[in-house]
PDB file of N, CA and C in Angstrom:
ATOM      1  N   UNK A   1      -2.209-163.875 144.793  1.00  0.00           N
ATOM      2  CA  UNK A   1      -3.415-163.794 145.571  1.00  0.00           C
ATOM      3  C   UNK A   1      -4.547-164.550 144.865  1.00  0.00           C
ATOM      4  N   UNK A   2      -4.474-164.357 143.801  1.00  0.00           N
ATOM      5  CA  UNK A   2      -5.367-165.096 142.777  1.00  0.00           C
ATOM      6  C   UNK A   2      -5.851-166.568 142.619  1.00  0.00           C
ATOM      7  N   UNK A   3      -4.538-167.102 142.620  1.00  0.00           N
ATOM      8  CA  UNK A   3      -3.971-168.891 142.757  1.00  0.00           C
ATOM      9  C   UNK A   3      -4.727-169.201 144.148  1.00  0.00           C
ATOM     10  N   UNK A   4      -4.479-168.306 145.631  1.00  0.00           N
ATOM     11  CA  UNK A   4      -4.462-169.097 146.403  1.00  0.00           C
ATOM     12  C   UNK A   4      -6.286-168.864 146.534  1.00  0.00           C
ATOM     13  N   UNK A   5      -7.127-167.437 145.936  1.00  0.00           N
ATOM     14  CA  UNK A   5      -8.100-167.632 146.281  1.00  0.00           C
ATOM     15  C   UNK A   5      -9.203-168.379 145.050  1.00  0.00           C
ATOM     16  N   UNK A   6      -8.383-169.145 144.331  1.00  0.00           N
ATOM     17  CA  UNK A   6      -9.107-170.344 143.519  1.00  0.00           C
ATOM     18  C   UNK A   6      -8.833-171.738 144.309  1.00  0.00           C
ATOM     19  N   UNK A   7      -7.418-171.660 144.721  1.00  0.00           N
ATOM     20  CA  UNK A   7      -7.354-172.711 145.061  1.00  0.00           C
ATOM     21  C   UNK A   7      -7.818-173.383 146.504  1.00  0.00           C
ATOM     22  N   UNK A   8      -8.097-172.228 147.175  1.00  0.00           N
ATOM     23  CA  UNK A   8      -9.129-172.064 148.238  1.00  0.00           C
ATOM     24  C   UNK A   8     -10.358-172.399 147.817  1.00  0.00           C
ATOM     25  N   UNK A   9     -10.926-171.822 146.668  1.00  0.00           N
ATOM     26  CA  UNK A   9     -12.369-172.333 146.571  1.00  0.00           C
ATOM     27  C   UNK A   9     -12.605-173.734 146.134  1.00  0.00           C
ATOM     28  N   UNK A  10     -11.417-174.556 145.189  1.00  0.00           N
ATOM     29  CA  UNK A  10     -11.685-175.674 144.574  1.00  0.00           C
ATOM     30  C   UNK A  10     -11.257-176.982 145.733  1.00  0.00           C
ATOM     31  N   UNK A  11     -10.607-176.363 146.497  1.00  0.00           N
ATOM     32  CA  UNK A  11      -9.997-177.287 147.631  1.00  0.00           C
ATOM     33  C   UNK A  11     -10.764-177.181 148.931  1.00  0.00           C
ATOM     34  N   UNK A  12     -12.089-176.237 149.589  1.00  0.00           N
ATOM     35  CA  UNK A  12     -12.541-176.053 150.452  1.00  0.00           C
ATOM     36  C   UNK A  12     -12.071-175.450 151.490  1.00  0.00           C
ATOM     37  N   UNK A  13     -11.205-174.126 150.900  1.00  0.00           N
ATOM     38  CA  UNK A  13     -10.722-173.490 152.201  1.00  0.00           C
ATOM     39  C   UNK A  13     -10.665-172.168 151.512  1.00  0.00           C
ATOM     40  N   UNK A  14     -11.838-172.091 151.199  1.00  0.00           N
ATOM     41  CA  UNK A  14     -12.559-170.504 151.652  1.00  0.00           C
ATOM     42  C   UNK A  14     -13.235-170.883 152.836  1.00  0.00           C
ATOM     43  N   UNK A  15     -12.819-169.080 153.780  1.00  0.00           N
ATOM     44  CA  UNK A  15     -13.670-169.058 154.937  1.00  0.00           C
ATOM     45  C   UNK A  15     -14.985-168.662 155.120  1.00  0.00           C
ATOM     46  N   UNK A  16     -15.620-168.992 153.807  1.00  0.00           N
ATOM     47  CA  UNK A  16     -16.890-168.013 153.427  1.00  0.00           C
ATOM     48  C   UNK A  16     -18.068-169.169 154.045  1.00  0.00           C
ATOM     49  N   UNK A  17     -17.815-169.830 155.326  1.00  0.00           N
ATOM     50  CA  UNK A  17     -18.693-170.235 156.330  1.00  0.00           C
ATOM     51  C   UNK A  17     -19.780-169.842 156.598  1.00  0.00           C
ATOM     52  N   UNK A  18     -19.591-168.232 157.643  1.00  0.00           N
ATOM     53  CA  UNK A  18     -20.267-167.157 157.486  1.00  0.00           C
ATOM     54  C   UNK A  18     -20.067-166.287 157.400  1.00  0.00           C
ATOM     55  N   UNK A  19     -21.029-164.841 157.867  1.00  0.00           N
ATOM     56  CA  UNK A  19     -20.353-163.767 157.020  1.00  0.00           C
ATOM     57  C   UNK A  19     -18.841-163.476 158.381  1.00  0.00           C
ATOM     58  N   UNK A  20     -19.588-163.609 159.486  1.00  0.00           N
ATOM     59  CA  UNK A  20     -17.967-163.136 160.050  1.00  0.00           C
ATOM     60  C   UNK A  20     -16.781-163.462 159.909  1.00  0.00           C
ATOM     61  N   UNK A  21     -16.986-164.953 159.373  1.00  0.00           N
ATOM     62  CA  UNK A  21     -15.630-165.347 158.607  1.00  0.00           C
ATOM     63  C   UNK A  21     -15.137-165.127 156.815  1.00  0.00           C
ATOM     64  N   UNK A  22     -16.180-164.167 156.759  1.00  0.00           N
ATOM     65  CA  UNK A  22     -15.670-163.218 155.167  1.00  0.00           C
ATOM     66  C   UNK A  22     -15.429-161.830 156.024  1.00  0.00           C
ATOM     67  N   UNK A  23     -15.967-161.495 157.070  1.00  0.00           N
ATOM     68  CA  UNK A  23     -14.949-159.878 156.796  1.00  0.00           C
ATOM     69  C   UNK A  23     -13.718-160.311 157.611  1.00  0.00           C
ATOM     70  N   UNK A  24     -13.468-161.355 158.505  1.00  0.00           N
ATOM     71  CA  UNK A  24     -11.494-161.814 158.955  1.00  0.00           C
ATOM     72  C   UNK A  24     -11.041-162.061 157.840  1.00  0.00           C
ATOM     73  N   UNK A  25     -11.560-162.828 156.923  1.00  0.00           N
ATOM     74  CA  UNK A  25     -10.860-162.941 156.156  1.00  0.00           C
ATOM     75  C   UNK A  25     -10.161-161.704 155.287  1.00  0.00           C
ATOM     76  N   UNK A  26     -11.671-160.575 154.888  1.00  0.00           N
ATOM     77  CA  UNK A  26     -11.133-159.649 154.170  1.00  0.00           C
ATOM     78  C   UNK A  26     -10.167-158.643 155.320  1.00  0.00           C
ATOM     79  N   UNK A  27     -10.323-158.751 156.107  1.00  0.00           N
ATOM     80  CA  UNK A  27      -9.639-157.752 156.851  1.00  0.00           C
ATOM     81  C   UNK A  27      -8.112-158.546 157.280  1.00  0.00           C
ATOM     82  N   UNK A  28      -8.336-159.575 157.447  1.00  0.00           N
ATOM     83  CA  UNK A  28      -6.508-160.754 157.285  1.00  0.00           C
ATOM     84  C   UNK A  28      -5.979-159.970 155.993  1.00  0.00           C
ATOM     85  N   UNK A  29      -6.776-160.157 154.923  1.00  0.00           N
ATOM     86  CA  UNK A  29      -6.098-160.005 153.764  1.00  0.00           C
ATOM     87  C   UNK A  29      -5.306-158.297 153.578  1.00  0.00           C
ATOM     88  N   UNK A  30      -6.307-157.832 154.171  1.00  0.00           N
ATOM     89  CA  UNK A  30      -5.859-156.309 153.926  1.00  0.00           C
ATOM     90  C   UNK A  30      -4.601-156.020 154.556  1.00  0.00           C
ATOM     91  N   UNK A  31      -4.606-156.940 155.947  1.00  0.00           N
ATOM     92  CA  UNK A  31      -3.204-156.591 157.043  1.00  0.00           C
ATOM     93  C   UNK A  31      -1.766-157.370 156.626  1.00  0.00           C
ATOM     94  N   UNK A  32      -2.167-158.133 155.802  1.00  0.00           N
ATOM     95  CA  UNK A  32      -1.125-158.937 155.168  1.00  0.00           C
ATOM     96  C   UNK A  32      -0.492-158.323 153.785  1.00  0.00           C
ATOM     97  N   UNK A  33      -1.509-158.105 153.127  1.00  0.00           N
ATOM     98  CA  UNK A  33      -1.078-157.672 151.961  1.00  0.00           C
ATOM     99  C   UNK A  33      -0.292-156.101 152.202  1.00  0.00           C
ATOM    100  N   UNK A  34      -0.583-155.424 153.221  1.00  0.00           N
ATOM    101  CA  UNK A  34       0.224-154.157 153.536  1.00  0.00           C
ATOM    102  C   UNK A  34       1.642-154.735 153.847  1.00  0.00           C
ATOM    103  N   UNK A  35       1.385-155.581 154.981  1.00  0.00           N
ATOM    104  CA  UNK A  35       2.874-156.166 155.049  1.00  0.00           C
ATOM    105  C   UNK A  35       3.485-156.371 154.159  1.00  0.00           C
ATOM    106  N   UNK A  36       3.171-157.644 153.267  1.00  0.00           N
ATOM    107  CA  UNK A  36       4.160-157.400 152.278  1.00  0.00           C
ATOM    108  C   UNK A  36       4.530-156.586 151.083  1.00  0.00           C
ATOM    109  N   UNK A  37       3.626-155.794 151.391  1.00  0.00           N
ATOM    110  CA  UNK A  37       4.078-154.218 150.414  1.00  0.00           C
ATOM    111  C   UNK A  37       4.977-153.842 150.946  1.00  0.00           C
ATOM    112  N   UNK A  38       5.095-153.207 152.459  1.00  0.00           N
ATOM    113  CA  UNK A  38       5.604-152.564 153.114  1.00  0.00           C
ATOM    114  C   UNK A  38       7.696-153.281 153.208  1.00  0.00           C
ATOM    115  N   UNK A  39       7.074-154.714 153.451  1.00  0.00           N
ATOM    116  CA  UNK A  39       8.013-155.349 153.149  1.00  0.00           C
ATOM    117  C   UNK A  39       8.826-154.964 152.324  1.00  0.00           C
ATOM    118  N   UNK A  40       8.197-155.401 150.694  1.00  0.00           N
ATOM    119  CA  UNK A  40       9.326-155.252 149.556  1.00  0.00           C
ATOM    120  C   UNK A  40       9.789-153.692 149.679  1.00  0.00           C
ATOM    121  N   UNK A  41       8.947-152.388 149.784  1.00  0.00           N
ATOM    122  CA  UNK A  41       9.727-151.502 149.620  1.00  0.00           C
ATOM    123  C   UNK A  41      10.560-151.437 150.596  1.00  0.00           C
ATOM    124  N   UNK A  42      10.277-151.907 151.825  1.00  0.00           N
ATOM    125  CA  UNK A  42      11.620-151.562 153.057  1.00  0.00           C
ATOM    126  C   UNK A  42      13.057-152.346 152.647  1.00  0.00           C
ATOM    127  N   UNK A  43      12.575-153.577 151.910  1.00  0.00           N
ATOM    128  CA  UNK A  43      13.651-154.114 151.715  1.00  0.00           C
ATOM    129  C   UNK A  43      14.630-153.262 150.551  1.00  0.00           C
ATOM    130  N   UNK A  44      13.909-152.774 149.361  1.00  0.00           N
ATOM    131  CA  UNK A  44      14.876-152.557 148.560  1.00  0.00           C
ATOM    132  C   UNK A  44      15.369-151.323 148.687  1.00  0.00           C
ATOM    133  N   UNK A  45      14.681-150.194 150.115  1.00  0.00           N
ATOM    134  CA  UNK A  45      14.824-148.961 150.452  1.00  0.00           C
ATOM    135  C   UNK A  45      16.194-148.912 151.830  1.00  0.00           C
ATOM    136  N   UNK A  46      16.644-150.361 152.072  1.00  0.00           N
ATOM    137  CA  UNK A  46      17.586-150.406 153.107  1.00  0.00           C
ATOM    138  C   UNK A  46      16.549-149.726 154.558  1.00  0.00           C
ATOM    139  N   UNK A  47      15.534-149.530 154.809  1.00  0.00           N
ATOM    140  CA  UNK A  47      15.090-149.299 155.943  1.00  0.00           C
ATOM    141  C   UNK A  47      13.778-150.205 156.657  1.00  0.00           C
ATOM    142  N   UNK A  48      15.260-151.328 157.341  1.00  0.00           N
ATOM    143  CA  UNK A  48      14.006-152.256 157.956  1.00  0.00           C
ATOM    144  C   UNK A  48      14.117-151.765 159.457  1.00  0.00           C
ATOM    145  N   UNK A  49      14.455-151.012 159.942  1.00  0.00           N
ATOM    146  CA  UNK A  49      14.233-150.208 161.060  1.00  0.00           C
ATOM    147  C   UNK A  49      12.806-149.695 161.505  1.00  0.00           C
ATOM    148  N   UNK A  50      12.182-148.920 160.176  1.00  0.00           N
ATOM    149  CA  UNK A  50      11.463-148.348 160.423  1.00  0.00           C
ATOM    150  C   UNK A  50      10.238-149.500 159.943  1.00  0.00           C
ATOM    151  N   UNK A  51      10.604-150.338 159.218  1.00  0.00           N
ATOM    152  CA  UNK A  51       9.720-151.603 158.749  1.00  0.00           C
ATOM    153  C   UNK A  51       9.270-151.828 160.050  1.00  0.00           C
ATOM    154  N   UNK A  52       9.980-152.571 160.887  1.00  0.00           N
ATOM    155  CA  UNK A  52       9.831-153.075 161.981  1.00  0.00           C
ATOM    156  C   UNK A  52       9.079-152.234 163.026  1.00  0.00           C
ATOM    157  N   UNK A  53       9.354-150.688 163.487  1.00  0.00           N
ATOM    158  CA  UNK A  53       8.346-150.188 163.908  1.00  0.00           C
ATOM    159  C   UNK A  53       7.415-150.129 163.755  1.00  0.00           C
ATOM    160  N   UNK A  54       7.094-149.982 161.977  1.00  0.00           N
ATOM    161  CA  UNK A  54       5.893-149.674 161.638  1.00  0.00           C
ATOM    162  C   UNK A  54       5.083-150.979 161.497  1.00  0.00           C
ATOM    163  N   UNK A  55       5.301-152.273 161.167  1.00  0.00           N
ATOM    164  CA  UNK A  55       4.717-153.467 161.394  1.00  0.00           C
ATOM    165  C   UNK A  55       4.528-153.940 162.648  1.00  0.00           C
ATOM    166  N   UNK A  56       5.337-153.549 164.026  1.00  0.00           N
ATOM    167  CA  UNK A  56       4.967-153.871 164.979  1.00  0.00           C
ATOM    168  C   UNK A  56       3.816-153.939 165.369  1.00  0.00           C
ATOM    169  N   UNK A  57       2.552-153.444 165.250  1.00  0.00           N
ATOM    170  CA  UNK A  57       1.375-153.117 165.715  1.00  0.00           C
ATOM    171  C   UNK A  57       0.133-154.385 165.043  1.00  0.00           C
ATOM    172  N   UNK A  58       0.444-154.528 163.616  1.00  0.00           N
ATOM    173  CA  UNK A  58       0.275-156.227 162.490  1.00  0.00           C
ATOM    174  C   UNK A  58       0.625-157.275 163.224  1.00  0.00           C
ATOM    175  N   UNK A  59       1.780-157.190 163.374  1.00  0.00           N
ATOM    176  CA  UNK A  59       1.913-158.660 164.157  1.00  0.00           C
ATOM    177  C   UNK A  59       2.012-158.706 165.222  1.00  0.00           C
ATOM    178  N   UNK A  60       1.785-158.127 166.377  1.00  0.00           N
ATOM    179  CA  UNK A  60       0.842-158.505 167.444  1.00  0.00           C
ATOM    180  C   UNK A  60       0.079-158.549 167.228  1.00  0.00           C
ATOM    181  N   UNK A  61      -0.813-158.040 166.654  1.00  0.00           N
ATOM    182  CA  UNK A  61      -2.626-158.511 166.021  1.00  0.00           C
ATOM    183  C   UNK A  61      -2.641-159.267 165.962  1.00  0.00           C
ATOM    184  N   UNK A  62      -1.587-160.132 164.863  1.00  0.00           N
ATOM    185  CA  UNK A  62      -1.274-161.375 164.511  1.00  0.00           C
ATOM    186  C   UNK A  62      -1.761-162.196 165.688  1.00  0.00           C
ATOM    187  N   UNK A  63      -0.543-162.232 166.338  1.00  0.00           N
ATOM    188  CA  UNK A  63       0.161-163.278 167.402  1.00  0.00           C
ATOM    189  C   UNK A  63      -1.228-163.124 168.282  1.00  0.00           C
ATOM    190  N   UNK A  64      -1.612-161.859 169.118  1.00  0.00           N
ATOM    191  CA  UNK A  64      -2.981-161.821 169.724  1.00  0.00           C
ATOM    192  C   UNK A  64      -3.992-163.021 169.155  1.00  0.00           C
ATOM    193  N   UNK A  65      -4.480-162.691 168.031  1.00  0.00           N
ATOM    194  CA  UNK A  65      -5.557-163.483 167.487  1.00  0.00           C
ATOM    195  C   UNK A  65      -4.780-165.228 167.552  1.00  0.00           C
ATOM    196  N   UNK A  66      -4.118-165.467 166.860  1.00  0.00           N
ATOM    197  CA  UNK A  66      -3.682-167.223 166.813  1.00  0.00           C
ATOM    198  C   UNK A  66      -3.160-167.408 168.259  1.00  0.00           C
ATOM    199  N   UNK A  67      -3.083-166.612 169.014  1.00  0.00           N
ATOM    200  CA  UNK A  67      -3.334-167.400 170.503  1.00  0.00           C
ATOM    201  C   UNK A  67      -4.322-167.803 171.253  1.00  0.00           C
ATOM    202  N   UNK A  68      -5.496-167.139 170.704  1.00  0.00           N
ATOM    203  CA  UNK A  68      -7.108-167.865 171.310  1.00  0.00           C
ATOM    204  C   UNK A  68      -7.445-168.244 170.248  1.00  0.00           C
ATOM    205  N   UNK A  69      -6.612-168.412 169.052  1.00  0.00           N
ATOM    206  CA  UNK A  69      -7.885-168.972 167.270  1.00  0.00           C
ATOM    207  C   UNK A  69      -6.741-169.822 167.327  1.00  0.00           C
ATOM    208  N   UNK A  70      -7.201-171.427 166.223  1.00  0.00           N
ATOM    209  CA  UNK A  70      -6.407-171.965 165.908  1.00  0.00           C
ATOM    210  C   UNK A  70      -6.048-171.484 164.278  1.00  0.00           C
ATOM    211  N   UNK A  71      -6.556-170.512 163.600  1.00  0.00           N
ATOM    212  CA  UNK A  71      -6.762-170.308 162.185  1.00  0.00           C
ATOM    213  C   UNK A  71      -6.902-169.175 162.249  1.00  0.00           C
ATOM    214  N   UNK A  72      -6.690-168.640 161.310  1.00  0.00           N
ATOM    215  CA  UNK A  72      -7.009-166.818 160.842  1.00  0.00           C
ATOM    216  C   UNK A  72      -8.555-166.498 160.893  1.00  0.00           C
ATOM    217  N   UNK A  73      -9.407-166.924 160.310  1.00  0.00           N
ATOM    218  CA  UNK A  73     -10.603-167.128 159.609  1.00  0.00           C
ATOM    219  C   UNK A  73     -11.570-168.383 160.367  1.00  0.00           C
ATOM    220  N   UNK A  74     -11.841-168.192 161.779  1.00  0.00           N
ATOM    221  CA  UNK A  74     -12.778-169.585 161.773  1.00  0.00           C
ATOM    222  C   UNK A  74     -12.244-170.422 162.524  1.00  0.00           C
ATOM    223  N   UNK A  75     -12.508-171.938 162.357  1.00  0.00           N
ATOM    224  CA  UNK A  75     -12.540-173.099 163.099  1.00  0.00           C
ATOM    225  C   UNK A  75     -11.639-174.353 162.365  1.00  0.00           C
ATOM    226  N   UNK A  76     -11.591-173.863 160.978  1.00  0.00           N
ATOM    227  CA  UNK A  76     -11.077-174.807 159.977  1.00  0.00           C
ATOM    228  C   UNK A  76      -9.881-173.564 159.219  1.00  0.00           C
ATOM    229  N   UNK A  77      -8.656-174.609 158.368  1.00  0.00           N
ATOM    230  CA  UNK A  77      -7.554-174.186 157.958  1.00  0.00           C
ATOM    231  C   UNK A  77      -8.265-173.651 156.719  1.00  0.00           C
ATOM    232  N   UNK A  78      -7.907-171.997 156.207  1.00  0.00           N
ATOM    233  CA  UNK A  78      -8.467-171.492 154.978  1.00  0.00           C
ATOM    234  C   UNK A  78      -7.281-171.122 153.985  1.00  0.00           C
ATOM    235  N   UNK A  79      -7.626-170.492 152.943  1.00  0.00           N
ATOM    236  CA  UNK A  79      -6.675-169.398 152.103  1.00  0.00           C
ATOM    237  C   UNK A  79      -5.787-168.616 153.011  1.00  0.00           C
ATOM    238  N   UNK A  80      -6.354-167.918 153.663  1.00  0.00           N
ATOM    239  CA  UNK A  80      -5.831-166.881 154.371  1.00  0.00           C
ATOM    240  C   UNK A  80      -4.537-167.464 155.562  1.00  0.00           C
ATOM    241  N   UNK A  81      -4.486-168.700 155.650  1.00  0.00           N
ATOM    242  CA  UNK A  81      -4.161-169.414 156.637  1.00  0.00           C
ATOM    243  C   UNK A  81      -2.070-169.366 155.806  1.00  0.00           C
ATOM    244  N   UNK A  82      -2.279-169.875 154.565  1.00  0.00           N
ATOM    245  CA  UNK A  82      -1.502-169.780 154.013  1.00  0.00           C
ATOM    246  C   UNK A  82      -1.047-168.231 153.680  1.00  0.00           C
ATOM    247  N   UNK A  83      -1.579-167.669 153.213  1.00  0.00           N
ATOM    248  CA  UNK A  83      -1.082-166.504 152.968  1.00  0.00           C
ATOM    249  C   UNK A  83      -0.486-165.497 154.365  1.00  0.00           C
ATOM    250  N   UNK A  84      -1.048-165.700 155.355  1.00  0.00           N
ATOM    251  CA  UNK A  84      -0.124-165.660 156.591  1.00  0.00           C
ATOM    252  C   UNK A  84       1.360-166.396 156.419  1.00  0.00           C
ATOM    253  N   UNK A  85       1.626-167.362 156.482  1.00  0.00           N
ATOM    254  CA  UNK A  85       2.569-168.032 156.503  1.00  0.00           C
ATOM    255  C   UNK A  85       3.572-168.425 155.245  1.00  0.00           C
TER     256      UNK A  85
END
């Protein structure tokens, strides 16, 4: 998380535009980073069953938002853009 939010700042893709594109961002970050928590333990717990229920609700958020946004965060490709993907 670290790497990508330096390398966001030295490369120009922090979304820190304005402020509404610092709380998507912080709030991208929060929905992502659960995922892949949720992730690794489902994976090494054999229950991606319940992974999948329980992420269902994340990624439609997801998919919702990048169908009227071209980006997580804004108008331009950020940090967060990657860390989605």
């Amino acid at each position: 998380m670290a790497v990508l939010k330096y390398l966001g700042r030295k490369y120009d893709l922090n979304p820190a535009q304005s402020e509404q594109e610092n709380l998507l961002a912080d709030m991208w970050q929060a929905i992502l980073v659960e995922i892949m928590e949720s992730g690794a333990k489902a994976y090494f717990n054999k229950e991606t069953e319940t992974l999948k229920k329980k992420l269902a609700p994340s990624w439609s958020a997801i998919n919702d938002h990048l169908q009227t946004h071209n980006f997580m965060c804004g108008d331009k490709l950020s940090w967060i853009d990657f860390l989605t993907f």
